[in-house]
PDB file of N, CA and C in Angstrom:
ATOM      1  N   UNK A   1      42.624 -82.766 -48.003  1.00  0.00           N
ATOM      2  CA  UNK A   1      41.981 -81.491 -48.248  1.00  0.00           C
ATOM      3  C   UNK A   1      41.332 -80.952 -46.973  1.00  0.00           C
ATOM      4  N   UNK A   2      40.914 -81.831 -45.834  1.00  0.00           N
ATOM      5  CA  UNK A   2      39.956 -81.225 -45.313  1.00  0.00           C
ATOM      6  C   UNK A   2      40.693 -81.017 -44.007  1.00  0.00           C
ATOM      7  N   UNK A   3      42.217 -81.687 -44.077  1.00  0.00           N
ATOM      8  CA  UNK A   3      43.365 -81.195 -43.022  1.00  0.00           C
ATOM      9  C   UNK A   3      43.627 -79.635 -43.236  1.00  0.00           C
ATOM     10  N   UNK A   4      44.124 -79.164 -44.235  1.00  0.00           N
ATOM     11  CA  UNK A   4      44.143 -78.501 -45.168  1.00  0.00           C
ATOM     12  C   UNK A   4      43.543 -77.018 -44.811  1.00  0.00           C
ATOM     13  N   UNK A   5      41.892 -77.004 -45.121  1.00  0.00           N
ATOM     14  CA  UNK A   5      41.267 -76.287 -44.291  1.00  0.00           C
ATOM     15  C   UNK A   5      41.549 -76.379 -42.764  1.00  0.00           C
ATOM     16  N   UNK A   6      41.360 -77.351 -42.048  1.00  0.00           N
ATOM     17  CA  UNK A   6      41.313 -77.053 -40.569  1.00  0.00           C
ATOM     18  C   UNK A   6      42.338 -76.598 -40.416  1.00  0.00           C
ATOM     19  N   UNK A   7      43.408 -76.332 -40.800  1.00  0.00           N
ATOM     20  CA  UNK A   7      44.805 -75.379 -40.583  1.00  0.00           C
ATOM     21  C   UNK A   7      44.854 -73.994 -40.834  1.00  0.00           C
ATOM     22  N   UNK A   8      44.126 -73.963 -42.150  1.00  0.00           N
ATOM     23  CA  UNK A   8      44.094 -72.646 -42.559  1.00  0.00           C
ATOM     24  C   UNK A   8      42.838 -72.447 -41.732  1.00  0.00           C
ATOM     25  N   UNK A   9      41.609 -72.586 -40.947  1.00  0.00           N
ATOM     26  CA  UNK A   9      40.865 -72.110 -39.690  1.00  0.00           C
ATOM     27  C   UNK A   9      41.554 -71.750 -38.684  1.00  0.00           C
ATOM     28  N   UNK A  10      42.128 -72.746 -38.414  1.00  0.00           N
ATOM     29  CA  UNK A  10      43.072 -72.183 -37.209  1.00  0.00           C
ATOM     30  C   UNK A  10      43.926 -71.324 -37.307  1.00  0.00           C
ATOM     31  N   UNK A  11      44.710 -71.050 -38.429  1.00  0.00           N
ATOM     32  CA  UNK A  11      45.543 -70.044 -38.524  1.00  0.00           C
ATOM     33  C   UNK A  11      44.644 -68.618 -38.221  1.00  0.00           C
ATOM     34  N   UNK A  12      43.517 -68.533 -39.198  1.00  0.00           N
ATOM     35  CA  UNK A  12      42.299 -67.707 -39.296  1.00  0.00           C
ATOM     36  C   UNK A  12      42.028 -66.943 -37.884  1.00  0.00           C
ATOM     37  N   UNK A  13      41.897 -68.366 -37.171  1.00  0.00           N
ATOM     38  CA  UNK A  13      41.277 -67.916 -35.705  1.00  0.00           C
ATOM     39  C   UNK A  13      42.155 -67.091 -34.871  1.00  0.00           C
ATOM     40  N   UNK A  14      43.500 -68.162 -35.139  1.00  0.00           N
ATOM     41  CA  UNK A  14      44.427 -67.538 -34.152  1.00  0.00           C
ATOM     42  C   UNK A  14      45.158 -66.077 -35.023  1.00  0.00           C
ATOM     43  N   UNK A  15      45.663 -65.675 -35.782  1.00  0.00           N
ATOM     44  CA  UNK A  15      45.592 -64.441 -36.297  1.00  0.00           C
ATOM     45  C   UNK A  15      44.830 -63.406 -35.930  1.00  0.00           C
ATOM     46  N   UNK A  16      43.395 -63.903 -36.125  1.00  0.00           N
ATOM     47  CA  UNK A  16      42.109 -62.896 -35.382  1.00  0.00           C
ATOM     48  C   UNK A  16      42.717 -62.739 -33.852  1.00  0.00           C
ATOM     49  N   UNK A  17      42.919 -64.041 -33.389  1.00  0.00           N
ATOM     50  CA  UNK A  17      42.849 -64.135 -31.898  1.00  0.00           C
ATOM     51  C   UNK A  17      44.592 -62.711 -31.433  1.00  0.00           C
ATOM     52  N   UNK A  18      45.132 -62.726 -32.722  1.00  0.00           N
ATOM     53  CA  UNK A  18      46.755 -62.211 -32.486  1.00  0.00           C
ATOM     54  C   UNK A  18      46.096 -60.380 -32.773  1.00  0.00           C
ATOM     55  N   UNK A  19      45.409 -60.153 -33.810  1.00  0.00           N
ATOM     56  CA  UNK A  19      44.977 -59.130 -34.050  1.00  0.00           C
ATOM     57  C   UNK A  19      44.605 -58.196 -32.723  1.00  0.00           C
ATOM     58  N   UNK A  20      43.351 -58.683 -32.752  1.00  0.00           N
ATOM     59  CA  UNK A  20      42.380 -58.503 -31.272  1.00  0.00           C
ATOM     60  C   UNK A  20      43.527 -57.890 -30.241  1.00  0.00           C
ATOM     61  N   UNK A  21      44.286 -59.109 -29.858  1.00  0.00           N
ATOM     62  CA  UNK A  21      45.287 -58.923 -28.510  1.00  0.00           C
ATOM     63  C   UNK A  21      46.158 -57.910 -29.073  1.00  0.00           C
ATOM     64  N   UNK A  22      46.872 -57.096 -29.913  1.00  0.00           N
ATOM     65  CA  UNK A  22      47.065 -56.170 -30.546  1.00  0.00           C
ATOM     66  C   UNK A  22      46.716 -54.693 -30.058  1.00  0.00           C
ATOM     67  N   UNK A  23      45.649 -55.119 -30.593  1.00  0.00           N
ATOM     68  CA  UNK A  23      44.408 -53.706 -30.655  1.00  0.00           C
ATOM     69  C   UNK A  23      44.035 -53.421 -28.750  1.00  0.00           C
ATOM     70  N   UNK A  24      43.859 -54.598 -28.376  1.00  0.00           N
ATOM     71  CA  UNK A  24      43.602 -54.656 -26.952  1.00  0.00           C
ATOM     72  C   UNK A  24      44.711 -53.922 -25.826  1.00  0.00           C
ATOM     73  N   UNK A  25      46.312 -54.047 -26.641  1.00  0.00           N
ATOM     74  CA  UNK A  25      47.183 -53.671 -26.032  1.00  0.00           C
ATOM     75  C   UNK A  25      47.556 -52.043 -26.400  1.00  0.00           C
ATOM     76  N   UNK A  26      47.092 -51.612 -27.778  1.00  0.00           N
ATOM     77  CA  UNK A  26      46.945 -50.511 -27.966  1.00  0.00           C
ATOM     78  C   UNK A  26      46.034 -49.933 -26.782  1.00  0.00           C
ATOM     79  N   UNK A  27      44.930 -50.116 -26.845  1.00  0.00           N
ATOM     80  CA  UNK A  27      43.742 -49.313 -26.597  1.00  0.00           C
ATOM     81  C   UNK A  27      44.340 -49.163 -24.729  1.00  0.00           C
ATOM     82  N   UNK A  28      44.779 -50.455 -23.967  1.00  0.00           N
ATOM     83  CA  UNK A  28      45.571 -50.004 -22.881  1.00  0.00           C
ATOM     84  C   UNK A  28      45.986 -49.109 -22.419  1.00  0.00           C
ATOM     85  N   UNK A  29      47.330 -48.848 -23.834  1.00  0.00           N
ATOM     86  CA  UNK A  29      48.309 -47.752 -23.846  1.00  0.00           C
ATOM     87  C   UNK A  29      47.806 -46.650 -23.750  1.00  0.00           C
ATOM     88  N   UNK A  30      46.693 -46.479 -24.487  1.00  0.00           N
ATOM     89  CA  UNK A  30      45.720 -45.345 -24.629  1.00  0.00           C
ATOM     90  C   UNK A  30      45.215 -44.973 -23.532  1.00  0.00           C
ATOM     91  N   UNK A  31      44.532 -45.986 -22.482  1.00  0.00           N
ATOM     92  CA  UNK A  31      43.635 -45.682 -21.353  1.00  0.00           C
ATOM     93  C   UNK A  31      44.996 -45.037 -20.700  1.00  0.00           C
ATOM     94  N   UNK A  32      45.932 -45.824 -20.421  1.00  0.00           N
ATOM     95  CA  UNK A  32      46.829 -45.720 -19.394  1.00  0.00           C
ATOM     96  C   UNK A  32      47.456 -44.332 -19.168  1.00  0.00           C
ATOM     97  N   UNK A  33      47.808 -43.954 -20.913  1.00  0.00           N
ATOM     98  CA  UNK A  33      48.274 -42.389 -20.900  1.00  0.00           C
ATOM     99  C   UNK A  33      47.629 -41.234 -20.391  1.00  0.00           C
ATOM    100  N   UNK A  34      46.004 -41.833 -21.235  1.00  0.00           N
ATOM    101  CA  UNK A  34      44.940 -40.856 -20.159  1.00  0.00           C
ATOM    102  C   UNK A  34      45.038 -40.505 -19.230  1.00  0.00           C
ATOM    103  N   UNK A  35      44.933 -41.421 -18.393  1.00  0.00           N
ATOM    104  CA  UNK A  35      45.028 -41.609 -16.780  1.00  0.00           C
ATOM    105  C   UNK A  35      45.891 -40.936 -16.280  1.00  0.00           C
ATOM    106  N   UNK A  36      47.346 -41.043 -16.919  1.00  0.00           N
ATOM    107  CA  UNK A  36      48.523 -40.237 -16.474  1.00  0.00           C
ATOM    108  C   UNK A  36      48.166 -39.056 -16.446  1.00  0.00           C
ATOM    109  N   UNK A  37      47.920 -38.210 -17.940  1.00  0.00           N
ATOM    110  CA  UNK A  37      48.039 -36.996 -17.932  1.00  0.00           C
ATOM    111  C   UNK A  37      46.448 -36.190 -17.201  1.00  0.00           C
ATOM    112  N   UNK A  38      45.614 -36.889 -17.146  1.00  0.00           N
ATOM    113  CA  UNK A  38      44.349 -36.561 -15.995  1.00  0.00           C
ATOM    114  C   UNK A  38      45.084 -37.035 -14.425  1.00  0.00           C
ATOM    115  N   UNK A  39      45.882 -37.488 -14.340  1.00  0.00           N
ATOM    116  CA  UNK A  39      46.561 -37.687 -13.071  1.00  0.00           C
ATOM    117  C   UNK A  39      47.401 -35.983 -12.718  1.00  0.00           C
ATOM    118  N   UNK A  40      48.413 -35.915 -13.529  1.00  0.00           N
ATOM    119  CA  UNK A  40      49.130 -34.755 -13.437  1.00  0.00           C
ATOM    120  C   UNK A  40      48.556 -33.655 -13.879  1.00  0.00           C
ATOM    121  N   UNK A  41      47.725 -33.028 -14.452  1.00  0.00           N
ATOM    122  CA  UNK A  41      47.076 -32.155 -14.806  1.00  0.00           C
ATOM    123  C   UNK A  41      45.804 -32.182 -14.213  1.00  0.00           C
ATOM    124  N   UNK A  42      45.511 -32.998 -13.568  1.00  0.00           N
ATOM    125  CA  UNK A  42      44.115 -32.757 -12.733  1.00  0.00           C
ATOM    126  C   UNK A  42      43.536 -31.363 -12.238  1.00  0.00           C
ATOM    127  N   UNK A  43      42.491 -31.629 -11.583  1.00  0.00           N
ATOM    128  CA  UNK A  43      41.827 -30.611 -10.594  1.00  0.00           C
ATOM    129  C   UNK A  43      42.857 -30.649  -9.233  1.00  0.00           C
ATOM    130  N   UNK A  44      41.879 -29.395  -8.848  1.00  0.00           N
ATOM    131  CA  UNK A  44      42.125 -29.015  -7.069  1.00  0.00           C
ATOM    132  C   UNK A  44      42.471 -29.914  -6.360  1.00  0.00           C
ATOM    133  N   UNK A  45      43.621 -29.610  -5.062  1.00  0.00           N
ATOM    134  CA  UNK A  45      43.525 -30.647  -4.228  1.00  0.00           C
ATOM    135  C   UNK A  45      42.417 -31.330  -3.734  1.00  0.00           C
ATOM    136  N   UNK A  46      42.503 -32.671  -3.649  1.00  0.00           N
ATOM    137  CA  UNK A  46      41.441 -32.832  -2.376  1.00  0.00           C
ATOM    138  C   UNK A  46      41.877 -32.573  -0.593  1.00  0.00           C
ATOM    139  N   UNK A  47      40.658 -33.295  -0.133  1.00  0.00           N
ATOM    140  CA  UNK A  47      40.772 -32.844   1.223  1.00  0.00           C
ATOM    141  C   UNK A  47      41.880 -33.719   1.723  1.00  0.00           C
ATOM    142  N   UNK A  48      42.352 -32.650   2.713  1.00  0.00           N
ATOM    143  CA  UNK A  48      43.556 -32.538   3.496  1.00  0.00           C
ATOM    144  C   UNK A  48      44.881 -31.937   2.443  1.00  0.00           C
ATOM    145  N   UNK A  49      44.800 -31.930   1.181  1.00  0.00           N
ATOM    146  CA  UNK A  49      45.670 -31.502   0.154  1.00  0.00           C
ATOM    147  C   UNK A  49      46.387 -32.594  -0.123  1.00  0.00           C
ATOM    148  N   UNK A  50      45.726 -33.784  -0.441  1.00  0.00           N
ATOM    149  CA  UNK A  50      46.287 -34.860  -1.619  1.00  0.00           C
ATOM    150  C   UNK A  50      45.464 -35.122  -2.135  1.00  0.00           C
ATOM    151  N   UNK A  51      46.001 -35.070  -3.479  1.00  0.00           N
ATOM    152  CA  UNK A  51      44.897 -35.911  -4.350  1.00  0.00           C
ATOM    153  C   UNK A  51      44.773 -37.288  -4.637  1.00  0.00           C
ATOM    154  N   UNK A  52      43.545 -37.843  -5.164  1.00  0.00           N
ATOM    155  CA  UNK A  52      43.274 -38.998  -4.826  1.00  0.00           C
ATOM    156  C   UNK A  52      43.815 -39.570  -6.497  1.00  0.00           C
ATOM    157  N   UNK A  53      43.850 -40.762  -6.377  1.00  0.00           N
ATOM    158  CA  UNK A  53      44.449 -41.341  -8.181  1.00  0.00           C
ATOM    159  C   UNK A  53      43.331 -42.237  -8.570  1.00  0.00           C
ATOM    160  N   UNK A  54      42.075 -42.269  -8.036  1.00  0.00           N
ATOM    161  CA  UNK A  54      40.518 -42.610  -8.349  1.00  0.00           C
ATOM    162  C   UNK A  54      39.416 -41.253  -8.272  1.00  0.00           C
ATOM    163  N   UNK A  55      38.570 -41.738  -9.148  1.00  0.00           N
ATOM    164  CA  UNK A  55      37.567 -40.696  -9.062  1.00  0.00           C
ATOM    165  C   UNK A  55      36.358 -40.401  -8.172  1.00  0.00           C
ATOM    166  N   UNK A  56      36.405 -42.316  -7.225  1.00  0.00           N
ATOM    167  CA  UNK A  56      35.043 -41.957  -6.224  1.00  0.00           C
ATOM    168  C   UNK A  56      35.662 -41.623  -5.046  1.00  0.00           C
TER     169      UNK A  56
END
């Protein structure tokens, strides 16, 4: 019985642990697209007339 449980924990954990990494790879996709389309649609050149692909 108490094998039993510790399997079904671990499954528990690692599921959570599969979820998470999921959501983590979404939310990526998300930043990443941002970035793109604030990349190509940006503001004004900067100086000398390139723009920079950071904000400081």
């Amino acid at each position: 019985m108490a094998l039993v449980i510790v399997v079904l924990l671990i499954a528990l954990i690692l599921g959570g642990a599969g979820f998470a990494w999921h959501v983590l790879w979404w939310i990526a996709l998300a930043v990443l697209v941002l970035w793109l389309l604030g990349f190509v649609f940006g503001g004004g050149a900067g100086a000398g007339g390139r723009r920079r692909w950071y904000r400081w």
